[in-house]
N, C-alpha and C. Protein backbone atom coordinates (compact mmCIF):
# COMPACT_ATOMS: atom_id res chain seq x y z
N UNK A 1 -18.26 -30.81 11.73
CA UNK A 1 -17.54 -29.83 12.55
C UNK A 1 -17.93 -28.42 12.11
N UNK A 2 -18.18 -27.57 13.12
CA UNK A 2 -18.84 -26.59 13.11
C UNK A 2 -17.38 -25.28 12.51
N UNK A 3 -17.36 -24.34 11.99
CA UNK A 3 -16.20 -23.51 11.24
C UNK A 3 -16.08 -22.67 12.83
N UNK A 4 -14.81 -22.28 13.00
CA UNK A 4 -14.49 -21.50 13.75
C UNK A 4 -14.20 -20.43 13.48
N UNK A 5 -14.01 -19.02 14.59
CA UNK A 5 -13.83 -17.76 14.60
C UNK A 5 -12.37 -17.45 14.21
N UNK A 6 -11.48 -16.66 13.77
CA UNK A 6 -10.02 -16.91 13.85
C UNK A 6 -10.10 -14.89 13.51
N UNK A 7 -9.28 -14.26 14.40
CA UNK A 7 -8.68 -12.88 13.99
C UNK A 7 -7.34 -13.01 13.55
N UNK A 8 -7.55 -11.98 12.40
CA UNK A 8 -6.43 -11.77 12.18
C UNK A 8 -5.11 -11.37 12.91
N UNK A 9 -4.06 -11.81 13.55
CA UNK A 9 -3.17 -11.09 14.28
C UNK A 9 -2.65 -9.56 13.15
N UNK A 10 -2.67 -8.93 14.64
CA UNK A 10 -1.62 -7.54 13.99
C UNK A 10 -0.30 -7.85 13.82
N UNK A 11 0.09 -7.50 12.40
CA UNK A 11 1.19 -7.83 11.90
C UNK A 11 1.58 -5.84 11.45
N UNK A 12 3.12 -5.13 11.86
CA UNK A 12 2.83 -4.24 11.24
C UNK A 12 3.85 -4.25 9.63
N UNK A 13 3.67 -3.65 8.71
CA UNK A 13 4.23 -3.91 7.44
C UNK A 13 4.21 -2.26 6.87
N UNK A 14 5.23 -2.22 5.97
CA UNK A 14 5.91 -1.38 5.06
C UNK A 14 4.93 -0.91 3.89
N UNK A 15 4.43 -0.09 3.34
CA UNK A 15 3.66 0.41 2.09
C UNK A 15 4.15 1.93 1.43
N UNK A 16 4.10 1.75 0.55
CA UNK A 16 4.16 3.26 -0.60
C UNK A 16 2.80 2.98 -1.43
N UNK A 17 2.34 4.20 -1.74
CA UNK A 17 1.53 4.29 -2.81
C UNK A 17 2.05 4.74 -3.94
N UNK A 18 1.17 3.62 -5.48
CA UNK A 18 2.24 3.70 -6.72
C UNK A 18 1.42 4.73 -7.13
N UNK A 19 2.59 6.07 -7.49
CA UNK A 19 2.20 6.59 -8.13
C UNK A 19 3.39 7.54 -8.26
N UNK A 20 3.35 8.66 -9.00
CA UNK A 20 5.11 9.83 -9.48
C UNK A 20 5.21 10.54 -7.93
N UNK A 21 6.40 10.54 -7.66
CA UNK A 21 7.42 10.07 -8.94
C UNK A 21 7.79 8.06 -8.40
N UNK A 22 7.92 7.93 -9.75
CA UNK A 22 7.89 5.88 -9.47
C UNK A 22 9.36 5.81 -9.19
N UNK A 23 10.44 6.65 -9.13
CA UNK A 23 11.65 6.35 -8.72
C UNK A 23 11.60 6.04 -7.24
N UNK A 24 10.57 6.50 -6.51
CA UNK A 24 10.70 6.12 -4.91
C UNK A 24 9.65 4.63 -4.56
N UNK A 25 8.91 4.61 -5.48
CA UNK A 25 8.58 2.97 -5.54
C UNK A 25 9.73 2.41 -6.13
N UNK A 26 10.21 2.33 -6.82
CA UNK A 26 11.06 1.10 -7.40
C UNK A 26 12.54 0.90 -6.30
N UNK A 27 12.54 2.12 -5.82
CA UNK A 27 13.60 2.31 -4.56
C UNK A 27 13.32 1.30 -3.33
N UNK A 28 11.74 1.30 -3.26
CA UNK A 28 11.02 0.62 -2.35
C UNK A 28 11.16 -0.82 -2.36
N UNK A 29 10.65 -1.16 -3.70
CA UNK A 29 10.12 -2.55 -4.25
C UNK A 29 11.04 -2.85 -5.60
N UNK A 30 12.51 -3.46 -5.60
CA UNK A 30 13.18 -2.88 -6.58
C UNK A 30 12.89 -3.84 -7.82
N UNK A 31 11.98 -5.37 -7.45
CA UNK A 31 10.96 -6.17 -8.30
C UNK A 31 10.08 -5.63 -8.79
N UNK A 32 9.88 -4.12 -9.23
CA UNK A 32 8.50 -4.06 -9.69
C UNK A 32 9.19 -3.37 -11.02
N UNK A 33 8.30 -3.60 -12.16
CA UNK A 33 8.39 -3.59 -13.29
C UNK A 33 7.18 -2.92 -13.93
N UNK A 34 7.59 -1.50 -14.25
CA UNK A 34 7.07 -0.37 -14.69
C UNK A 34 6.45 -0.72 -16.28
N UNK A 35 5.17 -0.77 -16.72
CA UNK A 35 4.85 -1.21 -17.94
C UNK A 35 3.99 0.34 -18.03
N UNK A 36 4.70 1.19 -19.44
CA UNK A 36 3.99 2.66 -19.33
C UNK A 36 3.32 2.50 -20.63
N UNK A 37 3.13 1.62 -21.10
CA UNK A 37 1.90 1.44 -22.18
C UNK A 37 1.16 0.11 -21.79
N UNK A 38 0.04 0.05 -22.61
CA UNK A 38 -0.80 -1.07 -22.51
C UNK A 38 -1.59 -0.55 -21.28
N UNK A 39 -2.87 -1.27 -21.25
CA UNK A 39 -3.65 -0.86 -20.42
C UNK A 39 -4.10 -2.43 -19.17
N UNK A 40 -4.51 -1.89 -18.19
CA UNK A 40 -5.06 -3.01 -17.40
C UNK A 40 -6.24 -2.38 -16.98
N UNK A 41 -7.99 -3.04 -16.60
CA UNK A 41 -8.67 -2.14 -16.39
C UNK A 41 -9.02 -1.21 -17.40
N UNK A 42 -9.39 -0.10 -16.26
CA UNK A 42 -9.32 0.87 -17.20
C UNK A 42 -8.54 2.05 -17.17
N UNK A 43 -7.49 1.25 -16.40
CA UNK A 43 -5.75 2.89 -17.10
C UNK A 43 -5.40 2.14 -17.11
N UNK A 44 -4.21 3.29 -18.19
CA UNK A 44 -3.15 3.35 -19.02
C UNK A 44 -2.17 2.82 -18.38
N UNK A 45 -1.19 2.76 -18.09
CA UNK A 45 0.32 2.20 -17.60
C UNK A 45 -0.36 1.57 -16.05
N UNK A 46 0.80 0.72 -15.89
CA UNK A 46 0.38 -0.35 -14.99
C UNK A 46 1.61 -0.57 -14.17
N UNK A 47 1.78 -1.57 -13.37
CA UNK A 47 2.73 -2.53 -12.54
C UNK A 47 2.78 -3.83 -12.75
N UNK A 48 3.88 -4.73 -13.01
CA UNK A 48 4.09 -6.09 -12.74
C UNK A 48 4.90 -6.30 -11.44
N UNK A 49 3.93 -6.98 -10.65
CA UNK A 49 5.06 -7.28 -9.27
C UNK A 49 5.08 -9.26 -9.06
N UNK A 50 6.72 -9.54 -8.50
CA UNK A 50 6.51 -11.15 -8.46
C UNK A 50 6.16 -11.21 -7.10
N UNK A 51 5.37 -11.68 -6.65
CA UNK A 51 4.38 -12.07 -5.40
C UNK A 51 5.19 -13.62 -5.05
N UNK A 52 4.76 -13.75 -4.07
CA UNK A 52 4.68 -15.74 -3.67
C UNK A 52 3.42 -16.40 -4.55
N UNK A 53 2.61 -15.40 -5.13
CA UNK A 53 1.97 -16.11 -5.39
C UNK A 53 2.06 -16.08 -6.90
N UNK A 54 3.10 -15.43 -7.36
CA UNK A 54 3.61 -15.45 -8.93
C UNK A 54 3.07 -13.79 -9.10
N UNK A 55 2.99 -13.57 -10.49
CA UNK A 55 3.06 -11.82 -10.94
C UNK A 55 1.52 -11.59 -10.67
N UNK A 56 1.48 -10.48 -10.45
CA UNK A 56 -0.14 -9.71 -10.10
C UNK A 56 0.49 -8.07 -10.52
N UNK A 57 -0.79 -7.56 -10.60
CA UNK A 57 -0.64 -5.80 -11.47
C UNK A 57 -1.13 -5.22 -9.98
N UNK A 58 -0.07 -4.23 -10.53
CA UNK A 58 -0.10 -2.90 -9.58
C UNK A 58 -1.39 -1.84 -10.63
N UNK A 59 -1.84 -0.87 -10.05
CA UNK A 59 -2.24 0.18 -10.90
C UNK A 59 -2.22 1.19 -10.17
N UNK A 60 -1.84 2.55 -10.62
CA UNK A 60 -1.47 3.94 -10.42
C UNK A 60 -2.48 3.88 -9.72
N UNK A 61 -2.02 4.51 -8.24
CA UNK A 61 -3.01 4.68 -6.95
C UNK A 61 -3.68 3.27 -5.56
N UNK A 62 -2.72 2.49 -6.44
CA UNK A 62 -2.76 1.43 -5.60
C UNK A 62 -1.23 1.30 -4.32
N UNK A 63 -1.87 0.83 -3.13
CA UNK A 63 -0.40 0.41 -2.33
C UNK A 63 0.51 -0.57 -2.49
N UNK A 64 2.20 -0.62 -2.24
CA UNK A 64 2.12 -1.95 -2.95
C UNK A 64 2.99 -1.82 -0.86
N UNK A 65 2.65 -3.21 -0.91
CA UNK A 65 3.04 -3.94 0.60
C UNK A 65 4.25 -4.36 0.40
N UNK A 66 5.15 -4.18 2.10
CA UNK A 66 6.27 -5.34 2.26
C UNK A 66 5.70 -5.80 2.79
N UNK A 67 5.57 -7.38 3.04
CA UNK A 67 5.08 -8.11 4.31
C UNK A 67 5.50 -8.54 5.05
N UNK A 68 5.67 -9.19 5.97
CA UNK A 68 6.39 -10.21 6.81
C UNK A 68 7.47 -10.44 6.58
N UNK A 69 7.79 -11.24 5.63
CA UNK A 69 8.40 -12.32 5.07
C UNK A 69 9.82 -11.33 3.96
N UNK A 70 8.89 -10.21 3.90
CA UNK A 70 10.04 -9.36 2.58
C UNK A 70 9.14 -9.32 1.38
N UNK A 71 8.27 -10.26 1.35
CA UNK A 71 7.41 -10.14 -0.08
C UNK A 71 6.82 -8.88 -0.05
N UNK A 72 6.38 -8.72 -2.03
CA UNK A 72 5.76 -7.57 -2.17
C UNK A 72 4.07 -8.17 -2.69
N UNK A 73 3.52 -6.87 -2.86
CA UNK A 73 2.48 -7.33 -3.17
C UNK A 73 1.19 -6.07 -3.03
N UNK A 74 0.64 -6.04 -4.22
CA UNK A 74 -0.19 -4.81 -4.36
C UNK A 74 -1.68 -4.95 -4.19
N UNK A 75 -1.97 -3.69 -3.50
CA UNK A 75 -3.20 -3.76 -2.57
C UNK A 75 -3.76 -2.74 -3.10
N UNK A 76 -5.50 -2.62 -2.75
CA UNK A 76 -6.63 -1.74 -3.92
C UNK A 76 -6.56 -0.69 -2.55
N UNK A 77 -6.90 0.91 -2.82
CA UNK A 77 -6.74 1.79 -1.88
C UNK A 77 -8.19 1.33 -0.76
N UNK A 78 -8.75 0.80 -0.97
CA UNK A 78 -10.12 0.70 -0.30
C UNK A 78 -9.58 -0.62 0.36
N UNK A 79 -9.23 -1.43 0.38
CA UNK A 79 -8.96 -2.48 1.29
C UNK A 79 -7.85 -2.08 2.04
N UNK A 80 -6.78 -1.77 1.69
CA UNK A 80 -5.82 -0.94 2.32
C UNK A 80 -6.21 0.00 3.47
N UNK A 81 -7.19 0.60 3.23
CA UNK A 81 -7.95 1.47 4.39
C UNK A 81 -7.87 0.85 5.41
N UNK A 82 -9.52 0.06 4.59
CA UNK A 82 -10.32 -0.87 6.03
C UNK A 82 -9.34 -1.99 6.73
N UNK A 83 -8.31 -2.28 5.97
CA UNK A 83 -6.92 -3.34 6.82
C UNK A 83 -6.21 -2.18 8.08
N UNK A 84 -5.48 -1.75 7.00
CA UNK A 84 -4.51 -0.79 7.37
C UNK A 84 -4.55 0.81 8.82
N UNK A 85 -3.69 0.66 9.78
CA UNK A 85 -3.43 2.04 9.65
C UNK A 85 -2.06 2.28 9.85
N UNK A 86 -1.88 3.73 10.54
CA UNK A 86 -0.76 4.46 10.43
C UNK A 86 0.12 3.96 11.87
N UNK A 87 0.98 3.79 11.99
CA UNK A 87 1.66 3.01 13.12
C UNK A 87 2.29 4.53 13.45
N UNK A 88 2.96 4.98 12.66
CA UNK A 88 3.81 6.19 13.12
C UNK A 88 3.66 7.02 12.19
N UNK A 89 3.63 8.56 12.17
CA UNK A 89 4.25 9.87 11.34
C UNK A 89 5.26 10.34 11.29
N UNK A 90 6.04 9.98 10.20
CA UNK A 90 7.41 10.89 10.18
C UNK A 90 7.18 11.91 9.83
N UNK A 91 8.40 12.78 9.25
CA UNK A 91 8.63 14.04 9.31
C UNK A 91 7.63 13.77 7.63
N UNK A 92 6.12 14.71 8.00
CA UNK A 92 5.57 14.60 6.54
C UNK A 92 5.70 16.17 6.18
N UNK A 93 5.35 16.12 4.66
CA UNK A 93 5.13 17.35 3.68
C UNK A 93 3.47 17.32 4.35
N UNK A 94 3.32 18.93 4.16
CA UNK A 94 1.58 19.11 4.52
C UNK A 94 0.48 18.17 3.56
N UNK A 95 1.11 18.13 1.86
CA UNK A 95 0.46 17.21 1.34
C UNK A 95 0.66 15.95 1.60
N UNK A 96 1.85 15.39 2.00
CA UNK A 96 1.38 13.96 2.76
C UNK A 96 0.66 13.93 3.35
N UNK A 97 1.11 14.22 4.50
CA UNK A 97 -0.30 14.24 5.78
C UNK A 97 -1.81 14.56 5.57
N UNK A 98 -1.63 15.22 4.99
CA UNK A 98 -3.28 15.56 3.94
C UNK A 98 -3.79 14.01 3.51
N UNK A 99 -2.69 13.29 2.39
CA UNK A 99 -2.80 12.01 1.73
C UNK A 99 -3.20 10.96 3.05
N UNK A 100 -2.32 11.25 4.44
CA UNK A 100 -2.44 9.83 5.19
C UNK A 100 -3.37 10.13 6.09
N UNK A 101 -4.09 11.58 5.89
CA UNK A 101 -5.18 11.34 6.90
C UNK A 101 -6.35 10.96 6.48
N UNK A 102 -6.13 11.14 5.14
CA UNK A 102 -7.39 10.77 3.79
C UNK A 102 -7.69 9.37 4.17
N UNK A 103 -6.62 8.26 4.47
CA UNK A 103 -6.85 7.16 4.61
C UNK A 103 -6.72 6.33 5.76
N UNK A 104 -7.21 7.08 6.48
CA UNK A 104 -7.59 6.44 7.72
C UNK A 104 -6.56 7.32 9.35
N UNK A 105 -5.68 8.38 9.26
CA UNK A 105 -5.43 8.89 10.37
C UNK A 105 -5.94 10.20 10.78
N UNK A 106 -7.00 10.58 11.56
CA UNK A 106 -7.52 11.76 11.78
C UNK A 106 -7.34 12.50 12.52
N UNK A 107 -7.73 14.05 12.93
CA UNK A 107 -6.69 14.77 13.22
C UNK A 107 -7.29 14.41 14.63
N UNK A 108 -8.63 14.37 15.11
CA UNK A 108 -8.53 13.65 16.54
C UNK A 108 -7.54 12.96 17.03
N UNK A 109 -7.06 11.82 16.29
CA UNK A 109 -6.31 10.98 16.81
C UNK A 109 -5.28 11.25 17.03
N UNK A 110 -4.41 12.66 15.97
CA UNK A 110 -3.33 12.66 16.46
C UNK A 110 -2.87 14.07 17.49
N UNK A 111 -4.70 14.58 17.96
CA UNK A 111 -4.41 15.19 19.21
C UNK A 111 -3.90 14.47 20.20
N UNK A 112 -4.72 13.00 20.31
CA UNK A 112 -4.67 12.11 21.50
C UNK A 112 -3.30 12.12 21.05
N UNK A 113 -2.46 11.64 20.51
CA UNK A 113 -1.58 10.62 20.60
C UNK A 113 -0.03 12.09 21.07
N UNK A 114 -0.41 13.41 21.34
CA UNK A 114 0.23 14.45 21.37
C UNK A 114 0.37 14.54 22.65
């Protein structure tokens, strides 16, 4: 049997990026467990998050996901991109919007969408 084609359905889901202040991640994701020593990689302080699929590391500058289901689960900024975009803009700071156009919403797009 020959493998078949399958797309991903659009699913839309919840994200913060970990990084200060971590009081609005842990607000987010209230399972995640701040480890500010020890290293993973190559930085310093890290994330423990419980997944479905058991614990996996966050690291400063990574997204961490709600999904579907309520689970969490942390994602590398470069896959996050090429997955991800922006469903809506709330009321942002100029440096947000700076941050979310960095990763994938451009200001073309949000002529069109005006």
């Amino acid at each position: 049997m020959n493998a078949m084609t399958y797309r991903k359905r659009p699913v839309e889901i919840q994200a913060v990026r970990f990084e200060k202040p971590y009081k609005r991640v842990q607000d987010f994701c209230p399972t995640i467990r701040l480890i500010k020593s020890g290293m993973v990689g190559t930085k310093v302080g890290f994330a423990i998050i419980e997944t479905l699929e058991g614990q996996m590391t966050a690291e400063v500058g990574d997204w961490i996901i709600r999904g579907v289901q309520g689970e969490f689960y942390p994602c590398k900024p470069d896959i996050f991109a090429a997955t991800y975009e922006l469903v809506e803009t709330p009321d942002l700071a100029p440096h947000e919007l700076a941050e979310v156009t960095r990763f994938g919403i451009h200001e073309e797009d949000q002529k069109d969408e005006q």
